[in-house]
C-alpha atoms as a PDB file:
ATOM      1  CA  UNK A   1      -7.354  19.197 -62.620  1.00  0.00           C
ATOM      2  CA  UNK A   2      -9.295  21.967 -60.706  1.00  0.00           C
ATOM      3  CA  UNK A   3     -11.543  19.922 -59.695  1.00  0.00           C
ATOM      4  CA  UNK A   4      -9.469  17.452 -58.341  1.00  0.00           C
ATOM      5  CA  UNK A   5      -7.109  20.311 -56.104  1.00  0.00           C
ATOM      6  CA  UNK A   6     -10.758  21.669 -54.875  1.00  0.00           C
ATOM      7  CA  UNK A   7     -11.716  18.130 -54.036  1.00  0.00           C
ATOM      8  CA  UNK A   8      -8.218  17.407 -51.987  1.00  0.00           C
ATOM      9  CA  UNK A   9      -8.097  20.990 -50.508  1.00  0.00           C
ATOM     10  CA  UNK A  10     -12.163  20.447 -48.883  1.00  0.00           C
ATOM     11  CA  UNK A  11     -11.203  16.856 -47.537  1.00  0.00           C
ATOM     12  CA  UNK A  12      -8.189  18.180 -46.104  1.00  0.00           C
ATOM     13  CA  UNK A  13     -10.194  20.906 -44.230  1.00  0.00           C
ATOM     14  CA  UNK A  14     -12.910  18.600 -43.114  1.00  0.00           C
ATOM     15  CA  UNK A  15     -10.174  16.180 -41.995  1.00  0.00           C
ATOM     16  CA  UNK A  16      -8.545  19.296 -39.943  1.00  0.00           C
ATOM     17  CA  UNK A  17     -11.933  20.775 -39.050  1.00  0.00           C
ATOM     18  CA  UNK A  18     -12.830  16.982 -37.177  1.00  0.00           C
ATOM     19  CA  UNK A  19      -9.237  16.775 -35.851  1.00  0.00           C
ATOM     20  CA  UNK A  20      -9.895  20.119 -33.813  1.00  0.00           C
ATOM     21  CA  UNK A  21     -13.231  19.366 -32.603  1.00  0.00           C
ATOM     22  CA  UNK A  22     -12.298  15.700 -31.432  1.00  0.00           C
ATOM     23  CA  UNK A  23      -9.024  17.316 -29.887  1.00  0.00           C
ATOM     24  CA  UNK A  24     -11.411  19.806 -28.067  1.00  0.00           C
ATOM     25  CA  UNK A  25     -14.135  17.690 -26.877  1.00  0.00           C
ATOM     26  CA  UNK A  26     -11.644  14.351 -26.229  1.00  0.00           C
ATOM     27  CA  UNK A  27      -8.705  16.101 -25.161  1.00  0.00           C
ATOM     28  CA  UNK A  28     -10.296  19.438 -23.167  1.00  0.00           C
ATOM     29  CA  UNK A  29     -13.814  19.061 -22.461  1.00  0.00           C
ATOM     30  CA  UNK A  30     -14.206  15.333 -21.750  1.00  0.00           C
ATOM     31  CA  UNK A  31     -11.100  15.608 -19.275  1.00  0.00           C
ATOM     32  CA  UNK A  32     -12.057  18.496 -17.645  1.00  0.00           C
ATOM     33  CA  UNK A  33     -15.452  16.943 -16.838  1.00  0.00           C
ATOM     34  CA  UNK A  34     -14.797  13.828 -16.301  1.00  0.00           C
ATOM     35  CA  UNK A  35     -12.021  15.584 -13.245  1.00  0.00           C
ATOM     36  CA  UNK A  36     -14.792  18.279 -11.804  1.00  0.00           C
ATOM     37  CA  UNK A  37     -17.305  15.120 -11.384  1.00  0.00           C
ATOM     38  CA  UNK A  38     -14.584  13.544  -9.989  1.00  0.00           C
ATOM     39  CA  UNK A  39     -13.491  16.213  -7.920  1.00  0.00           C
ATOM     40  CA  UNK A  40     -17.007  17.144  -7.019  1.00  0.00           C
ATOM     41  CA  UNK A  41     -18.278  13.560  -5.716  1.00  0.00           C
ATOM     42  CA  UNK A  42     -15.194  11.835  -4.443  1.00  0.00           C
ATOM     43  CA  UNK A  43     -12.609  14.309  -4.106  1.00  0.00           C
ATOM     44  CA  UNK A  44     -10.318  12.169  -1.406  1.00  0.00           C
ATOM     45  CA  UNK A  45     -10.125   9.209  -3.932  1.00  0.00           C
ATOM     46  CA  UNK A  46      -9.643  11.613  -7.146  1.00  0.00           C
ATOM     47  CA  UNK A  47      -6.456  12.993  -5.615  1.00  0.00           C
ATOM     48  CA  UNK A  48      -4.936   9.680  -4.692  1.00  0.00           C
ATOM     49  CA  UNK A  49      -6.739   8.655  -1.240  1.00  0.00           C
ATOM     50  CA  UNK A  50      -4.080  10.544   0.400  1.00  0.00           C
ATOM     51  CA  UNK A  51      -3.585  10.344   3.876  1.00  0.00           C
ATOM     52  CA  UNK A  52      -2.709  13.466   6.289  1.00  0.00           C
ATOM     53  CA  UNK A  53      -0.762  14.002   9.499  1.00  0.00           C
ATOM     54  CA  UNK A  54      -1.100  17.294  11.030  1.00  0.00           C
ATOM     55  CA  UNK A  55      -1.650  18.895   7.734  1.00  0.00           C
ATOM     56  CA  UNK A  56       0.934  17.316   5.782  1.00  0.00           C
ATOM     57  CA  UNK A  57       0.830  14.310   2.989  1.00  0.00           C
ATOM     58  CA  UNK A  58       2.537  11.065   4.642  1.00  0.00           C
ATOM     59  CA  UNK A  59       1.087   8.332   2.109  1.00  0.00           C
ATOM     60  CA  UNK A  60      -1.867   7.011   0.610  1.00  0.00           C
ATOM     61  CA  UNK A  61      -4.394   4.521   1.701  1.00  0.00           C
ATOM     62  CA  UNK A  62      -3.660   2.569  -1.512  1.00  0.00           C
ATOM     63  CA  UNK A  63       0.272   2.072  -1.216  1.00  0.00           C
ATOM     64  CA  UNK A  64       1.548   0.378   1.722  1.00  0.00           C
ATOM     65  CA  UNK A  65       4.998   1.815   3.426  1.00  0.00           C
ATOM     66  CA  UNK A  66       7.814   0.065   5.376  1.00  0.00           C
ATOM     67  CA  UNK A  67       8.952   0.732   8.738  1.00  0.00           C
ATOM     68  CA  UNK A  68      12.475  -0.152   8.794  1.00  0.00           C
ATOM     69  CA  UNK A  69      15.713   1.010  10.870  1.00  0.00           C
ATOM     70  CA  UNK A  70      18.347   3.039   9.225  1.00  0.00           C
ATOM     71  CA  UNK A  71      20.529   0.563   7.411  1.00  0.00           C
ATOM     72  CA  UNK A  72      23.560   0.082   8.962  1.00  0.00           C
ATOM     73  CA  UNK A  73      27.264  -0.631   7.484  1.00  0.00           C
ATOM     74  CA  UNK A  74      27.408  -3.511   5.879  1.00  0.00           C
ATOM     75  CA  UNK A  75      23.779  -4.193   5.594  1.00  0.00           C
ATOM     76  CA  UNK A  76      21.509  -5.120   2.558  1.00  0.00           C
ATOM     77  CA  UNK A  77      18.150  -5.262   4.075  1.00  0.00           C
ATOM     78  CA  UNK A  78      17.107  -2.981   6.691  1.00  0.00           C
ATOM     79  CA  UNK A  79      15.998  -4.424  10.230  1.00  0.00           C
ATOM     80  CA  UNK A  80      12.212  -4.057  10.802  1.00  0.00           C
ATOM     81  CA  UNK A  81      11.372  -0.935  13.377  1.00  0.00           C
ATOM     82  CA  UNK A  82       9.619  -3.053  15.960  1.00  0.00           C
ATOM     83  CA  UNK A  83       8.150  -0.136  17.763  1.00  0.00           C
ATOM     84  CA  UNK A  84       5.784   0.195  14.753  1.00  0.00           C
ATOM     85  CA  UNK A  85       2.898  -2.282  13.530  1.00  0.00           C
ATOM     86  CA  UNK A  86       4.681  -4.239  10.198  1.00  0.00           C
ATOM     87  CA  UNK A  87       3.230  -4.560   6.733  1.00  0.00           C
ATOM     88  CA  UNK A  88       3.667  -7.690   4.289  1.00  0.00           C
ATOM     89  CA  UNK A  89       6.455  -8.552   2.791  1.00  0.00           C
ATOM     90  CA  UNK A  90       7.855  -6.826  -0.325  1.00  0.00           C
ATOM     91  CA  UNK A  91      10.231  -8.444  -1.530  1.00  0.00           C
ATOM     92  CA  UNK A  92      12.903  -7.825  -4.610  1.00  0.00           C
ATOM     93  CA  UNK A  93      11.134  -4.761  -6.287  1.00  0.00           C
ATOM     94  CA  UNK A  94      13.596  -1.995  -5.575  1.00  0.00           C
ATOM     95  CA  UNK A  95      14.103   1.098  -3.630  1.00  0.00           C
ATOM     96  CA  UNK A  96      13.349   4.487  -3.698  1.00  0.00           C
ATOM     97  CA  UNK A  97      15.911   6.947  -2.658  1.00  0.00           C
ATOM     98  CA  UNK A  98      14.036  10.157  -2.321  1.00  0.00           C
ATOM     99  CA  UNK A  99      11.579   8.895   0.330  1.00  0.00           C
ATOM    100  CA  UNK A 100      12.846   5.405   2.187  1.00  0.00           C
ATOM    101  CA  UNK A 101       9.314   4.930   3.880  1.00  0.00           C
ATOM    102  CA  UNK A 102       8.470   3.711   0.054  1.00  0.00           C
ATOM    103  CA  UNK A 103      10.250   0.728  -0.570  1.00  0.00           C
ATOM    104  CA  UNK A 104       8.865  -0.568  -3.825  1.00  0.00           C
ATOM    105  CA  UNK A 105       9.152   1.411  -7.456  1.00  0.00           C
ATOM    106  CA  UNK A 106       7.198  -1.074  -9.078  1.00  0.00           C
ATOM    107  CA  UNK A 107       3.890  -3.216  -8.757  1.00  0.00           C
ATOM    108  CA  UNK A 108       4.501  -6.470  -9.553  1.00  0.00           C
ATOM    109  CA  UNK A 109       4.594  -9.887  -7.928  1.00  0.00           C
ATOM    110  CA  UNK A 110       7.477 -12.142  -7.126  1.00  0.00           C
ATOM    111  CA  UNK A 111       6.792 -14.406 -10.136  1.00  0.00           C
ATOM    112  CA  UNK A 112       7.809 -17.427  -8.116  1.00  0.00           C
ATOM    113  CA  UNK A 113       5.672 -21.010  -8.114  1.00  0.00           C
ATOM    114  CA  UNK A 114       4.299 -22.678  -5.477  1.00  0.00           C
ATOM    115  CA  UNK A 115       7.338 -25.014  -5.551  1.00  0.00           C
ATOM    116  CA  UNK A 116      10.161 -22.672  -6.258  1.00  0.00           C
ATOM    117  CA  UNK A 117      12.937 -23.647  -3.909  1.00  0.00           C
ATOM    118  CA  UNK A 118      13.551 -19.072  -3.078  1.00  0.00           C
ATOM    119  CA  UNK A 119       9.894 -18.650  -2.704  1.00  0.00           C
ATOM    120  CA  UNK A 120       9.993 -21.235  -0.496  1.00  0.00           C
ATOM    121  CA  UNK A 121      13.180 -19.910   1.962  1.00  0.00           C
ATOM    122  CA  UNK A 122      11.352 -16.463   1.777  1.00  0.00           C
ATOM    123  CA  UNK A 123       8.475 -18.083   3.778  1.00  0.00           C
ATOM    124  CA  UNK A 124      10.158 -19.900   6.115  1.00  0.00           C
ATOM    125  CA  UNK A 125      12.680 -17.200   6.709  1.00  0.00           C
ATOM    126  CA  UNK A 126      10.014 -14.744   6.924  1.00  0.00           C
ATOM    127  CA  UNK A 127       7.901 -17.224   9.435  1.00  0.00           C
ATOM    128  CA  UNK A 128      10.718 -16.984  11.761  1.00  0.00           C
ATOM    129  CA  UNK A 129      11.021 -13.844  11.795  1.00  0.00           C
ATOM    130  CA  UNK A 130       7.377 -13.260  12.433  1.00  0.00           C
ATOM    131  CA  UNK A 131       7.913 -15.793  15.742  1.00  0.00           C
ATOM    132  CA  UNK A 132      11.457 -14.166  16.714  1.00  0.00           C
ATOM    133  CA  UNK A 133      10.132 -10.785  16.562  1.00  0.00           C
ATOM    134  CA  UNK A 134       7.293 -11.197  17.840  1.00  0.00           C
ATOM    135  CA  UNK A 135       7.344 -13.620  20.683  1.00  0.00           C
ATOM    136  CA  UNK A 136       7.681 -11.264  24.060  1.00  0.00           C
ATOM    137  CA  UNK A 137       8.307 -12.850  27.434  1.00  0.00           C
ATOM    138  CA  UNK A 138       5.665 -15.113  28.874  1.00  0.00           C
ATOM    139  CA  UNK A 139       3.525 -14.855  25.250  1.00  0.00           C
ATOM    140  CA  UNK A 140       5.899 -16.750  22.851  1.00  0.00           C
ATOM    141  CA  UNK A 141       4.455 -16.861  19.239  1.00  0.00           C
ATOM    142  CA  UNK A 142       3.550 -20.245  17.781  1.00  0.00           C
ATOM    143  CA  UNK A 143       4.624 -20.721  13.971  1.00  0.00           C
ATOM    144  CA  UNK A 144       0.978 -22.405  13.587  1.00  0.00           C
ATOM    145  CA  UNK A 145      -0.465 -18.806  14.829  1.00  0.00           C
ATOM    146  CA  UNK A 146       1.415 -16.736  11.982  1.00  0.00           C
ATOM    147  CA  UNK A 147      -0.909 -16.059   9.151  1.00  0.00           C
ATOM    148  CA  UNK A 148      -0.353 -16.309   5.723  1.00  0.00           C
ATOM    149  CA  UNK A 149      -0.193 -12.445   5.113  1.00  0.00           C
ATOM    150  CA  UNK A 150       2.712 -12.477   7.593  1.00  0.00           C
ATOM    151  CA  UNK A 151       5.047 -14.478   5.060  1.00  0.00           C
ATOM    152  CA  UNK A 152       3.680 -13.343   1.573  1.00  0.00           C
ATOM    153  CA  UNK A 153       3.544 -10.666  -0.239  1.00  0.00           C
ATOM    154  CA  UNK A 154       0.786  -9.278  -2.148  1.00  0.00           C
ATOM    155  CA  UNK A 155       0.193 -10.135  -6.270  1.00  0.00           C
ATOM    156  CA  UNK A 156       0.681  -5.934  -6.226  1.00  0.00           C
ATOM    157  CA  UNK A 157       3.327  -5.738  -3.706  1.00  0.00           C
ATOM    158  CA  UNK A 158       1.761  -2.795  -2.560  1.00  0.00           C
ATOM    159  CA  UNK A 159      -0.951  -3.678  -0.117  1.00  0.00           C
ATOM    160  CA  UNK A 160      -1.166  -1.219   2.259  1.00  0.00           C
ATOM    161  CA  UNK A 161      -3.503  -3.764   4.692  1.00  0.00           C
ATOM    162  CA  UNK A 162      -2.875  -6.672   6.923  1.00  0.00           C
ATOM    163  CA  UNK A 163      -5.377  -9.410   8.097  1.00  0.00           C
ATOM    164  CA  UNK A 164      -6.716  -8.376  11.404  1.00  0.00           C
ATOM    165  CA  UNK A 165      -4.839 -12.051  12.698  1.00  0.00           C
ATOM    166  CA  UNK A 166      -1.792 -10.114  11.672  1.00  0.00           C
ATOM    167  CA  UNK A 167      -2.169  -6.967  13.303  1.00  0.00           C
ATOM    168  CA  UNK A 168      -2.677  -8.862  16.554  1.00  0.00           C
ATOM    169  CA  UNK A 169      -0.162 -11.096  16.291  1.00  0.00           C
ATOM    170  CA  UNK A 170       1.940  -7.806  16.871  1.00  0.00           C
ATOM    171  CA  UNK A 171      -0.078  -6.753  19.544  1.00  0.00           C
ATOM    172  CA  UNK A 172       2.259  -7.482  22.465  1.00  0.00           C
ATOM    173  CA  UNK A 173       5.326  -6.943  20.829  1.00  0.00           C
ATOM    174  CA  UNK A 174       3.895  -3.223  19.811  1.00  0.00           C
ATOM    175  CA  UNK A 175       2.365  -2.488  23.161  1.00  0.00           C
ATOM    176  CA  UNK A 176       6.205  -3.805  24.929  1.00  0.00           C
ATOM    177  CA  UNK A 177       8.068  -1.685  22.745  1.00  0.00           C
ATOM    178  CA  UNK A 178       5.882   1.509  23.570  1.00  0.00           C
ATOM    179  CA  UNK A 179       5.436   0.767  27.096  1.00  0.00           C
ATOM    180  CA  UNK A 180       1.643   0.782  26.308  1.00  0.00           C
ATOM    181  CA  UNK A 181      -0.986  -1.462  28.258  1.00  0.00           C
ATOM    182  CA  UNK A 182      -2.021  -4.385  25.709  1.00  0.00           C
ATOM    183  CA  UNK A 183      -6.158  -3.359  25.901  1.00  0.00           C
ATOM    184  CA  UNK A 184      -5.544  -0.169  24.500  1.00  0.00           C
ATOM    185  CA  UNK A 185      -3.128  -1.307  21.912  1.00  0.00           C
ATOM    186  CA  UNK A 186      -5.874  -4.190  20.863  1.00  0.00           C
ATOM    187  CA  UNK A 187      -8.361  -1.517  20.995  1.00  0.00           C
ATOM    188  CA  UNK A 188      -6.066   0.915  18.348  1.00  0.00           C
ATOM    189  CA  UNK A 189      -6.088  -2.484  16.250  1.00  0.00           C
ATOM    190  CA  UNK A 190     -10.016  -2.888  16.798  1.00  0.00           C
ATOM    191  CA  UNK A 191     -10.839   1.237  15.891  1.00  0.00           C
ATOM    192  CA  UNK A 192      -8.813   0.668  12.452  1.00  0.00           C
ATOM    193  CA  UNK A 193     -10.106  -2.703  11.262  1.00  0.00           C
ATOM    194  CA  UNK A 194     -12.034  -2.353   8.430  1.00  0.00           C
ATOM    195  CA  UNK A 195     -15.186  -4.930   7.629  1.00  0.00           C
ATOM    196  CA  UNK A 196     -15.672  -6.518   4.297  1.00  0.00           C
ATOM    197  CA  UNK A 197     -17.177  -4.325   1.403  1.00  0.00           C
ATOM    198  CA  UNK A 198     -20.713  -4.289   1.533  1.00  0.00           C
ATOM    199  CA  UNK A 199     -20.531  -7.029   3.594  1.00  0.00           C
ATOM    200  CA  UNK A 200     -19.421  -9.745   1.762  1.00  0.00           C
ATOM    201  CA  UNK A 201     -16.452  -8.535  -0.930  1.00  0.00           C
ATOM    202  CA  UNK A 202     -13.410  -9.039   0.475  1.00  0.00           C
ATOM    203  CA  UNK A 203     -11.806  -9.810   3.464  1.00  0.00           C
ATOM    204  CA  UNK A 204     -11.802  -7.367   6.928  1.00  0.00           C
ATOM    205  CA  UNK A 205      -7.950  -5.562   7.128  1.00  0.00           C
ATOM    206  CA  UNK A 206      -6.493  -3.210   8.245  1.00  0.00           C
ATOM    207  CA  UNK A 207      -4.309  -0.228   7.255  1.00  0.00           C
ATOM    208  CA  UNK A 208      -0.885  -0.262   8.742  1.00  0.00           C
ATOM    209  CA  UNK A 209       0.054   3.289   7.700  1.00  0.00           C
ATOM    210  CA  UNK A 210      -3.428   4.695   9.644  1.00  0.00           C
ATOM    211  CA  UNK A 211      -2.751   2.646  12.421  1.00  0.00           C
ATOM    212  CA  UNK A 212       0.549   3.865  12.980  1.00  0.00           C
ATOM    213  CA  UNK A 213      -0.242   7.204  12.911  1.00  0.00           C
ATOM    214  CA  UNK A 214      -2.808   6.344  15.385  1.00  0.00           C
ATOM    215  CA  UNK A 215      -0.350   4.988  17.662  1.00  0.00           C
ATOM    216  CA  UNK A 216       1.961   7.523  17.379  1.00  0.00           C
ATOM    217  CA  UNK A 217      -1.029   9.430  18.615  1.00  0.00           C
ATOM    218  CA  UNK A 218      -1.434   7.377  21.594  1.00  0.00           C
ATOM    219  CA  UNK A 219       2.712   7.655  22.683  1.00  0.00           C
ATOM    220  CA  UNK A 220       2.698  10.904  22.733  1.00  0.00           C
END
């Protein structure tokens, strides 16, 4: 009987003696070195990729924003702000109330098939858009020149990038709206277009929330 309590009371205190040193060295140590390397050879990705504006934390590279009007009375969906450079759609994931630059709470895609009747009004209602918006006098916008980024949104539904064939489709209207010359507009779009990844992973894109902050640079 003694010999069975001693037995049960020294595998219970191994048992607790490897529960504490796994919860140190899994739970403090491998953490906290695993952050320091983190934070010691890529800081700017380790804290999110965050992206400043005169000191202050508007967004991240990683999550892409909207650039909307105020919604007005009566409303569901927000009009565009066509003074800014516009992201891909987003559509049906939610809102966020605390900060309406965000407009998704959740990463997901729209589930929809190639063939699905709603997937299939979103794009053409979105390709209109695209022309209507975008078309300024003397430059109309041909449905054939709207890209596919233009109508679709992301399997995330938070890209923060757009084809460079997007960006410059909303060249003109950008430049109007700002009372800009085109060349340096085209030349913002140029400075933030970034190439593939090492060369050949991916496709070149650009930012929309660094370019916008780059032409709100430029009107002032």
């Amino acid at each position: 009987m003694n010999n069975s309590v001693g037995n049960t009371a020294r595998l219970l205190w191994a048992g607790l003696r490897a529960l504490l040193v796994l919860t140190v060295v899994c739970g403090v140590l491998y953490p906290l070195a695993v952050t320091g390397v983190a934070q010691g050879i890529f800081p700017d990705k380790a804290n999110g990729s965050e992206i400043n504006e005169n000191g202050k934390v508007v967004g991240s590279e990683l999550i892409g924003q909207r650039y909307d009007l105020p919604l007005k009375k009566g409303q569901e969906t927000a009009a565009p702000d066509l003074k800014w450079f516009q992201p891909r759609p987003s559509n049906g994931l939610g809102t966020n109330s605390v900060n309406t630059q965000y407009k998704l709470i959740l990463s997901g895609a729209t589930n929809r098939s190639g063939d699905n009747k709603e997937l299939i009004d979103w794009v053409k209602a979105a390709k209109a858009a695209v022309v209507k918006d975008n078309s300024v006098p003397g430059h109309p916008v041909s449905p054939s020149d709207v890209p596919a980024d233009a109508v679709t949104s992301s399997g995330s539904g938070l890209d923060p990038a757009i084809s460079p064939a997007y960006a410059q489709l909303q060249v003109r209207r950008v430049a109007e709206r700002n009372h800009l010359p085109v060349d340096r507009v085209e030349k913002l779009v140029e400075q933030h277009t970034d190439g593939r990844i090492l060369g050949f992973v991916g496709e070149p894109r650009v930012n929309v929330l660094q370019l916008n902050i780059a032409l709100k640079q430029l009107v002032k």
